[in-house]
C-alpha atoms as a PDB file:
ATOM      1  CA  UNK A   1      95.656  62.517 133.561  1.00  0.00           C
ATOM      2  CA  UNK A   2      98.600  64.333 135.813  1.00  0.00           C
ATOM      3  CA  UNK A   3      98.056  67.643 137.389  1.00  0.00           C
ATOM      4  CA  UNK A   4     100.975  69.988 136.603  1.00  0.00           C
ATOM      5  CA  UNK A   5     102.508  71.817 140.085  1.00  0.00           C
ATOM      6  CA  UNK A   6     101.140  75.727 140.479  1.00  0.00           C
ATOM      7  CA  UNK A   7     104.898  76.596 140.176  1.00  0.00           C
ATOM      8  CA  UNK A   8     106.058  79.165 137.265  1.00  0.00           C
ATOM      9  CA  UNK A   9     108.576  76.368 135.939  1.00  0.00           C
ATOM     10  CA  UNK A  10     106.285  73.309 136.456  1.00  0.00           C
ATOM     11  CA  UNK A  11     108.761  70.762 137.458  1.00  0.00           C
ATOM     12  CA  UNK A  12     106.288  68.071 136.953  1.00  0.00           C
ATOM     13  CA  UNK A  13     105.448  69.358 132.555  1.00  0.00           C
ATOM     14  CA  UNK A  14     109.324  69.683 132.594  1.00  0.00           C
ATOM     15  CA  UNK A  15     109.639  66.107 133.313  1.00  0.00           C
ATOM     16  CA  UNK A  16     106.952  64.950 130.871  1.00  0.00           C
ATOM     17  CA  UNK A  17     108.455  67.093 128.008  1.00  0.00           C
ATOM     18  CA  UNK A  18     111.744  65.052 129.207  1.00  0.00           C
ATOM     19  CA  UNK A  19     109.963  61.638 129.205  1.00  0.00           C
ATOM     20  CA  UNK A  20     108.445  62.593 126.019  1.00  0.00           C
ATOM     21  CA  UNK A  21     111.634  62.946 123.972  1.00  0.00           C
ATOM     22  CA  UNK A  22     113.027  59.762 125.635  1.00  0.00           C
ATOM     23  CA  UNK A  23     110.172  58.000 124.659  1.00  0.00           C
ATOM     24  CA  UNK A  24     108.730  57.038 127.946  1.00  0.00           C
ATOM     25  CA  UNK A  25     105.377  58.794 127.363  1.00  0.00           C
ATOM     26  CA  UNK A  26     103.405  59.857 124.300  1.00  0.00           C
ATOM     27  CA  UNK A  27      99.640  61.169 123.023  1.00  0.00           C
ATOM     28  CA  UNK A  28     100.744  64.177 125.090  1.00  0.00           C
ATOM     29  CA  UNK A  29      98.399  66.917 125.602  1.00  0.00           C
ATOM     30  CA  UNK A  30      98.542  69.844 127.818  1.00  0.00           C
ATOM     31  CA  UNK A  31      94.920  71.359 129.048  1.00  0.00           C
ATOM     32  CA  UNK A  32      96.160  75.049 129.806  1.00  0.00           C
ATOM     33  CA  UNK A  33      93.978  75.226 132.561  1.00  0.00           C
ATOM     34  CA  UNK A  34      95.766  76.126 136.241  1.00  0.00           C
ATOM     35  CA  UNK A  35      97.524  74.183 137.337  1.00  0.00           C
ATOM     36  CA  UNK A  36      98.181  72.311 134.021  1.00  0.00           C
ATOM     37  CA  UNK A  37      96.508  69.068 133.139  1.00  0.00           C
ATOM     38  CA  UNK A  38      98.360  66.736 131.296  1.00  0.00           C
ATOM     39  CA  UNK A  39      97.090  63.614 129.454  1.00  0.00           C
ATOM     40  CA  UNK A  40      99.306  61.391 128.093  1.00  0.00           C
ATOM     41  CA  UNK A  41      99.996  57.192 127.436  1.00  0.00           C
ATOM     42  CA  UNK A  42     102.718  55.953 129.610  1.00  0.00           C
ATOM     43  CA  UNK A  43     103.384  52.640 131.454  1.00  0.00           C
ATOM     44  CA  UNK A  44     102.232  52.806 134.948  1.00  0.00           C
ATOM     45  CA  UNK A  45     105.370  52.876 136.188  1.00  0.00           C
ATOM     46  CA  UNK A  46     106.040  55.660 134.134  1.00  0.00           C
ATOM     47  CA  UNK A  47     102.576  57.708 135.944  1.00  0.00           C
ATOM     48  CA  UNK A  48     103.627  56.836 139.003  1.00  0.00           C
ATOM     49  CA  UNK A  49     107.024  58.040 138.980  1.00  0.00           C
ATOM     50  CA  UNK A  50     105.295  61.191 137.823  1.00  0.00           C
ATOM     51  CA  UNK A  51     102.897  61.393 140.308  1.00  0.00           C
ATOM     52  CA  UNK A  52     105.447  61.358 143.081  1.00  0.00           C
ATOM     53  CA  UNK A  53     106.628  64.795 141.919  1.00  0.00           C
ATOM     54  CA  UNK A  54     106.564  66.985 144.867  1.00  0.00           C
ATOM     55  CA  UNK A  55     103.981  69.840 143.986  1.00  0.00           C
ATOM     56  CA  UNK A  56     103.200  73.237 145.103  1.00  0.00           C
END
Protein backbone atom coordinates (compact mmCIF):
# COMPACT_ATOMS: atom_id res chain seq x y z
CA UNK A 1 0.00 0.00 0.00
CA UNK A 2 1.34 3.80 -0.90
CA UNK A 3 -0.18 6.80 0.66
CA UNK A 4 -1.05 9.39 -2.01
CA UNK A 5 0.45 13.22 -1.04
CA UNK A 6 -2.54 15.68 0.49
CA UNK A 7 -1.77 17.81 -2.64
CA UNK A 8 -4.80 18.69 -5.18
CA UNK A 9 -2.67 17.07 -8.13
CA UNK A 10 -1.21 14.09 -6.16
CA UNK A 11 2.15 13.84 -7.67
CA UNK A 12 2.65 10.52 -6.14
CA UNK A 13 -1.23 8.80 -8.05
CA UNK A 14 0.16 10.77 -11.10
CA UNK A 15 3.16 8.67 -11.11
CA UNK A 16 1.36 5.37 -10.49
CA UNK A 17 -1.21 6.10 -13.30
CA UNK A 18 2.26 6.69 -15.31
CA UNK A 19 3.85 3.41 -14.07
CA UNK A 20 0.64 1.78 -14.73
CA UNK A 21 0.47 2.38 -18.48
CA UNK A 22 4.22 1.53 -18.76
CA UNK A 23 3.65 -1.53 -17.17
CA UNK A 24 5.71 -1.15 -14.09
CA UNK A 25 2.78 -1.65 -11.68
CA UNK A 26 -0.61 -3.34 -11.89
CA UNK A 27 -3.83 -4.71 -9.59
CA UNK A 28 -4.17 -0.95 -9.06
CA UNK A 29 -6.69 0.28 -6.74
CA UNK A 30 -7.28 3.64 -5.36
CA UNK A 31 -9.06 3.79 -1.66
CA UNK A 32 -10.60 7.43 -1.99
CA UNK A 33 -9.95 8.03 1.41
CA UNK A 34 -7.59 11.39 2.25
CA UNK A 35 -4.88 11.32 1.40
CA UNK A 36 -5.35 8.51 -1.21
CA UNK A 37 -4.36 4.94 -0.58
CA UNK A 38 -3.13 3.10 -3.29
CA UNK A 39 -2.65 -0.70 -3.55
CA UNK A 40 -1.05 -2.06 -6.26
CA UNK A 41 1.70 -5.16 -7.43
CA UNK A 42 4.98 -3.73 -8.36
CA UNK A 43 8.63 -4.90 -7.96
CA UNK A 44 10.16 -3.47 -4.93
CA UNK A 45 12.15 -1.39 -6.68
CA UNK A 46 9.29 -0.13 -8.30
CA UNK A 47 7.57 0.78 -4.34
CA UNK A 48 10.45 2.20 -3.39
CA UNK A 49 11.01 4.57 -6.04
CA UNK A 50 7.45 5.51 -5.19
CA UNK A 51 7.84 5.89 -1.78
CA UNK A 52 10.59 8.43 -2.14
CA UNK A 53 8.03 10.86 -3.60
CA UNK A 54 8.30 13.97 -1.66
CA UNK A 55 4.76 14.45 0.02
CA UNK A 56 2.81 17.17 1.50
Amino acid sequence: MILGSAEANDPVLAQVEAFEKSGLVKDVTVLESFPVQIWLTASKETIETLQQIPRQ
